[in-house]
Protein backbone atom coordinates (compact mmCIF):
# COMPACT_ATOMS: atom_id res chain seq x y z
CA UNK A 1 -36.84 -9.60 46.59
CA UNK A 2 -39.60 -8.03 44.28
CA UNK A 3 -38.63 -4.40 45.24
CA UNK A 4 -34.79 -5.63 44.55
CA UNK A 5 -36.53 -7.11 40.77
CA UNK A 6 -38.52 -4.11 39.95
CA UNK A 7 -35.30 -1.77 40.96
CA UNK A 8 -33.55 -4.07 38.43
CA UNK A 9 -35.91 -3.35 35.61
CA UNK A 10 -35.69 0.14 35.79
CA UNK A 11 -32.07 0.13 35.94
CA UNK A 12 -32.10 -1.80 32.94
CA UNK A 13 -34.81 0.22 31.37
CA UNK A 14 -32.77 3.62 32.12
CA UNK A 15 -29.93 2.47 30.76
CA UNK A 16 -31.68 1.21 27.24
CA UNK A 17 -33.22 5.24 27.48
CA UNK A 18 -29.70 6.54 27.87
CA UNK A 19 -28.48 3.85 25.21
CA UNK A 20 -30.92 5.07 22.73
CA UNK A 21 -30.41 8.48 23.48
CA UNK A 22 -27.20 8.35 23.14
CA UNK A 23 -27.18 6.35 19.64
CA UNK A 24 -29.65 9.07 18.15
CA UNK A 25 -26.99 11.86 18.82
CA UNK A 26 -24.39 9.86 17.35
CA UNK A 27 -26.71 9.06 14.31
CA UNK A 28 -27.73 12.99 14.02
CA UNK A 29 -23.52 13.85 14.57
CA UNK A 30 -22.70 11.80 11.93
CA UNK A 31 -25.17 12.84 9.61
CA UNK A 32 -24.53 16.37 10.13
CA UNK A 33 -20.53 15.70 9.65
CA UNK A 34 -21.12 13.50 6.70
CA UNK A 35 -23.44 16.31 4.94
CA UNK A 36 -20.23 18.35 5.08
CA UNK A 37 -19.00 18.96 1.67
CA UNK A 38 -15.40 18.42 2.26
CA UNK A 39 -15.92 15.38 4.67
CA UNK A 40 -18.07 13.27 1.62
CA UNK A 41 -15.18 14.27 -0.38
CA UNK A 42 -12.88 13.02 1.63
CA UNK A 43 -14.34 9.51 2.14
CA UNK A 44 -15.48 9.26 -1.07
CA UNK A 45 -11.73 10.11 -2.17
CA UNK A 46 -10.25 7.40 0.01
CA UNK A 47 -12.75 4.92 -0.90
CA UNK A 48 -11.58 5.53 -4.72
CA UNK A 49 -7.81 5.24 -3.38
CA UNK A 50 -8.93 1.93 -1.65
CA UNK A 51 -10.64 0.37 -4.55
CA UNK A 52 -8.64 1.60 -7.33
CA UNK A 53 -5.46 0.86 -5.72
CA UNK A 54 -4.76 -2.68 -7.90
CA UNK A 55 -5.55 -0.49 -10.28
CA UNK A 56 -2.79 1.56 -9.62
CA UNK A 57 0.10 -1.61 -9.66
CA UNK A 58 -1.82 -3.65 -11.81
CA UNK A 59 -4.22 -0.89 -14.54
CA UNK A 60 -6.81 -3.58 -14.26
CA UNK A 61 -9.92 -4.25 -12.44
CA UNK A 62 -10.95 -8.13 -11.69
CA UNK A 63 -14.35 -8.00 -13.34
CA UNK A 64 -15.52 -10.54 -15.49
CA UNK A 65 -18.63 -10.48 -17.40
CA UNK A 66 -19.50 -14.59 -18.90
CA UNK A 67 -16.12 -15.42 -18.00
CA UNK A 68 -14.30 -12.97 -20.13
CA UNK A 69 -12.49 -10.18 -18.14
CA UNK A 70 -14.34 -6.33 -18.85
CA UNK A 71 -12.03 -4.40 -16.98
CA UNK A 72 -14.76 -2.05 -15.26
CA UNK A 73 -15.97 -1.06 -12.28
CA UNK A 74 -19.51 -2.68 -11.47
CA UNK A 75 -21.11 0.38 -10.57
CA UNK A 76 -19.78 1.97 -14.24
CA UNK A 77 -21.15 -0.89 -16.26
CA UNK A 78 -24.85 -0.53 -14.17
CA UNK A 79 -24.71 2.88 -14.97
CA UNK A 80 -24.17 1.73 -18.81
CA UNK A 81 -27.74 -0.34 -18.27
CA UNK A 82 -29.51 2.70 -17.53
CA UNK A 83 -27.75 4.88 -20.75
CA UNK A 84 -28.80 2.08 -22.95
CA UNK A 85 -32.04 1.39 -21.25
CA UNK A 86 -32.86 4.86 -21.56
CA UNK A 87 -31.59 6.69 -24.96
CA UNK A 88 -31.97 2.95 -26.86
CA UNK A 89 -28.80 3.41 -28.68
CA UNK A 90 -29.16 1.95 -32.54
CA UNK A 91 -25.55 1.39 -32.71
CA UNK A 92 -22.45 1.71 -29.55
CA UNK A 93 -19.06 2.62 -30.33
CA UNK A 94 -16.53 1.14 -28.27
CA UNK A 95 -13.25 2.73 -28.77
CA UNK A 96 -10.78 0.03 -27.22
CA UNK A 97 -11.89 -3.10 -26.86
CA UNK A 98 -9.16 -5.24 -24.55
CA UNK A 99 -10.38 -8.92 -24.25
CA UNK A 100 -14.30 -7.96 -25.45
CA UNK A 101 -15.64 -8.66 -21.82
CA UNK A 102 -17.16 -4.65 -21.64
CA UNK A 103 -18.52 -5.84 -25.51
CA UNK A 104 -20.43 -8.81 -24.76
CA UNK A 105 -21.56 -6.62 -21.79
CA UNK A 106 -23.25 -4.25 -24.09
CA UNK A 107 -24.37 -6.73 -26.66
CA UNK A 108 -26.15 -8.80 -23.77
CA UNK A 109 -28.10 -5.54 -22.75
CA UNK A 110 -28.60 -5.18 -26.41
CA UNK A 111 -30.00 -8.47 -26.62
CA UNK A 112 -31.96 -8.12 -23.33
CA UNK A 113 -34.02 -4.46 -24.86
CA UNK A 114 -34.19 -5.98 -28.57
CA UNK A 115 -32.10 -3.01 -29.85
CA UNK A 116 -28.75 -2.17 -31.09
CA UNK A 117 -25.42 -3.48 -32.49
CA UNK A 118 -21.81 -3.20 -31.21
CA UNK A 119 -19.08 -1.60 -33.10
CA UNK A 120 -15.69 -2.34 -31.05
CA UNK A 121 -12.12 -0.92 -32.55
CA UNK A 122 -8.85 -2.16 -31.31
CA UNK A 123 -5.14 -1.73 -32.25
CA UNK A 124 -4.92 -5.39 -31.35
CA UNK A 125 -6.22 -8.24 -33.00
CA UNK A 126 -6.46 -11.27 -30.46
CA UNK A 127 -9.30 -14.27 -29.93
CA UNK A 128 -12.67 -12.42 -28.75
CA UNK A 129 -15.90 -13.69 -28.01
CA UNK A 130 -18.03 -13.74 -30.57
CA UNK A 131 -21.73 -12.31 -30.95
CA UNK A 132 -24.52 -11.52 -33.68
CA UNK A 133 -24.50 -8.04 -32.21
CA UNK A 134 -20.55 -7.58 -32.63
CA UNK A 135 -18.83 -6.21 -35.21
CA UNK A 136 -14.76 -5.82 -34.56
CA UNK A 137 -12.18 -4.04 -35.92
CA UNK A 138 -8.90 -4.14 -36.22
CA UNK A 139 -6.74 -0.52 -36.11
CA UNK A 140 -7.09 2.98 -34.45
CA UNK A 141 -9.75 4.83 -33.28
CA UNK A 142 -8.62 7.95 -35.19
CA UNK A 143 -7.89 5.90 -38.12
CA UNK A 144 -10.41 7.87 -41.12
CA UNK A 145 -10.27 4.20 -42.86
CA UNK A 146 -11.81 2.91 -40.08
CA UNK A 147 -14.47 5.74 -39.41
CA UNK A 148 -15.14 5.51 -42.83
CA UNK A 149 -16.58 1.76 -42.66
CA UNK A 150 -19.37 3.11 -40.16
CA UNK A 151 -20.14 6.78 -40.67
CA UNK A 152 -22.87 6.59 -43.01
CA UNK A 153 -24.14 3.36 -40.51
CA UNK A 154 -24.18 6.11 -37.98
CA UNK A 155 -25.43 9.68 -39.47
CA UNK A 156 -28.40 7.39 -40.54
CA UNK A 157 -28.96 5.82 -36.67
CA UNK A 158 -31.54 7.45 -34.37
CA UNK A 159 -29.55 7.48 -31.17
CA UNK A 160 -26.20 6.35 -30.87
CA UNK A 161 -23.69 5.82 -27.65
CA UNK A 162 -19.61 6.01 -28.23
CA UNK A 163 -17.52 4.65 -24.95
CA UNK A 164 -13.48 5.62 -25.19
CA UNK A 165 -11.62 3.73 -23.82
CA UNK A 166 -8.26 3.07 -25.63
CA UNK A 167 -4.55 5.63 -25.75
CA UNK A 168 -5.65 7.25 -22.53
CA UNK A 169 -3.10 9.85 -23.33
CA UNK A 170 -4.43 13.93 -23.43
CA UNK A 171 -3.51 14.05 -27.10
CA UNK A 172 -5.38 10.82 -28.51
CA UNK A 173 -8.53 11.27 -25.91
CA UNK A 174 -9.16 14.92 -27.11
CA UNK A 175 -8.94 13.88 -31.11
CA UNK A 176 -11.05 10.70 -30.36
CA UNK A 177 -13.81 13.62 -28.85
CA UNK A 178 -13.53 16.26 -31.51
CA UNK A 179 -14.06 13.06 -33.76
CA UNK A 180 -16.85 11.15 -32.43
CA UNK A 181 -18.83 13.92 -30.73
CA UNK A 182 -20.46 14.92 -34.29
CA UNK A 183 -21.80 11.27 -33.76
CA UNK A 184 -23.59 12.01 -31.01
CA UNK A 185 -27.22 12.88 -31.03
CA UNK A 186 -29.20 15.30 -28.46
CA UNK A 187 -29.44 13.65 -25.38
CA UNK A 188 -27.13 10.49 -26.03
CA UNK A 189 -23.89 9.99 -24.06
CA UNK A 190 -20.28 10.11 -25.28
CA UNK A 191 -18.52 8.14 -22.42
CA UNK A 192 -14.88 8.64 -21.84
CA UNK A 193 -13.02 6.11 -19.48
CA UNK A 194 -10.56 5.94 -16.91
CA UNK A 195 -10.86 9.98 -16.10
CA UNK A 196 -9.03 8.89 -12.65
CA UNK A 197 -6.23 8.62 -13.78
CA UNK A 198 -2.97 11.32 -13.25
CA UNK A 199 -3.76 11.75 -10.00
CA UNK A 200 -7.75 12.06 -10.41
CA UNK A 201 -7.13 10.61 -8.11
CA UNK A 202 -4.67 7.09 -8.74
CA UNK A 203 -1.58 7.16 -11.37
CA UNK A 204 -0.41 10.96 -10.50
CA UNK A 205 2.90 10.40 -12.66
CA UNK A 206 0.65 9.23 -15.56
CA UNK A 207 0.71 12.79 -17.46
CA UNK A 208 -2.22 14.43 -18.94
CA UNK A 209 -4.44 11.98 -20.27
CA UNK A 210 -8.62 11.63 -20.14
CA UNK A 211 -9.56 14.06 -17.27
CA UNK A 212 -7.44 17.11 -18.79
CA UNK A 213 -8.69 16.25 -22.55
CA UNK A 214 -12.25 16.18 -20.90
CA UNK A 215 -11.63 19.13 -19.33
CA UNK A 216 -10.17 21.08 -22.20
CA UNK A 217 -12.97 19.55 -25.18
CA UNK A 218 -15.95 21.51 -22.73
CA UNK A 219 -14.21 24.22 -23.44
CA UNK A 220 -14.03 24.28 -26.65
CA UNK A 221 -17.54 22.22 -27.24
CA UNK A 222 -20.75 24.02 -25.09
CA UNK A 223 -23.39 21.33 -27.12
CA UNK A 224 -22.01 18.42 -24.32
CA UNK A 225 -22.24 18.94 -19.99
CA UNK A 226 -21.23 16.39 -17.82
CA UNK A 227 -23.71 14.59 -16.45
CA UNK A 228 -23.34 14.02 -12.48
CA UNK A 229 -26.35 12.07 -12.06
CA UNK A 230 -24.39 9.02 -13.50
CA UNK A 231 -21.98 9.44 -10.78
CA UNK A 232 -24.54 8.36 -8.30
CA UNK A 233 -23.19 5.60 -6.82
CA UNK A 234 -19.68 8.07 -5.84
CA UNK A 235 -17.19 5.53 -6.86
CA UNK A 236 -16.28 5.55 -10.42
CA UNK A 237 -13.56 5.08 -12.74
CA UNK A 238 -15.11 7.69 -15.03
CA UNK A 239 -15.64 10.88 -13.04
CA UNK A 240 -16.73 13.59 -15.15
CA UNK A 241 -16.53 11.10 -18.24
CA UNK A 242 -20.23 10.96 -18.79
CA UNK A 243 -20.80 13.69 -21.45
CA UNK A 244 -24.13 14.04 -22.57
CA UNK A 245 -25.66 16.23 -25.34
CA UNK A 246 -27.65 18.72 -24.69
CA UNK A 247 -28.24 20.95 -27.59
């Protein structure tokens, strides 16, 4: 009976050995097929497809910041903490403002480093949450009556952020660059949104819109490189959106 126990035991402790053994070449496989360049894209592509795809039938995400809707991907808006937290931005632009969920975002993190103020322009004029830090207003992004209320505001700011997020076609993206990147000081970010779009990798019938005017502004503009490290988290709704000045 004891030899019949102790043959038990080492059955059971061989097969925990083989178990384990087995489980660490699994673990090294998959790290070894996952450190494939094409593989990570691959997922990482899929998992965009996945979480993007009510973005696709619906071109909005289900994110709510105090119980106004912000339209953003979580891991977009932590990578905004870290922008703000780092360059201390005296004033943001927001170009597009929707409901002002993404705004009160930004004023909160304004309010939580004791620095900075929100300027948000929208085409539309609708019922927005309302906050010391916010200013609104009303008409395009392009508009020179409307960069003329805060470009003096702004060539006299230390460091300054601008997020662009409104027309999302080529045309209107590229002027809103040319445009605001004199804003931008060394080593502050000019954000521009929604980059996944035409097929980037959701919306492929959407026709050239942020990715391709991103695409053709570094051309043109060698003071800005995007900055990969704020892609860190892999999914994003902004790939190769976050510009940031370097000369």
């Amino acid at each position: 009976m004891y030899r019949k126990f102790q043959n038990a035991v080492l059955q059971g402790r061989l097969i925990r050995a083989s178990y384990l053994k087995l489980m660490s070449i699994v673990d090294w496989l998959l790290s070894y097929v996952l450190s494939l360049p094409f593989i990570k894209d691959f997922i990482v592509a899929c998992f965009k497809i996945i979480v993007t795809s009510n973005h696709e039938q619906t071109r909005s995400i289900d994110c709510l910041w105090m119980g106004t809707r912000a339209n953003k991907y979580p891991a977009d808006l932590w990578i905004y903490s870290e922008i703000i937290y780092s360059t201390k931005p005296d004033i943001i632009i927001e170009c597009g403002t929707d409901r002002g969920g993404t705004t009160t975002f930004l004023a909160s993190l304004c309010d939580l480093f004791g620095n900075g103020s929100v300027i948000s322009i929208d085409v539309e004029s609708v019922k927005r949450p309302q906050h010391p830090r916010i200013q609104y207003l009303h008409g395009s992004s392009t508009q020179k009556e409307i960069t003329g209320i805060f470009e003096d505001q702004i060539n006299s700011a230390k460091n300054v952020l601008v997020i662009l997020d409104s027309d999302h076609s080529k045309e209107h993206v590229l002027n809103e660059l040319r445009l605001y990147s004199k804003f931008i000081k060394k080593g502050n970010y000019l954000i521009v949104e929604d980059t996944l779009l035409n097929g980037h990798p959701v919306l492929n019938s959407f026709g050239p819109g942020p990715m391709e005017a991103v695409n053709e502004f570094l051309l043109e503009n060698k003071d800005f490189i995007v900055d990969k490290n704020c892609e860190k988290f892999l999914m994003s709704l902004n790939p190769r959106g976050y510009l940031m000045r370097v000369r």
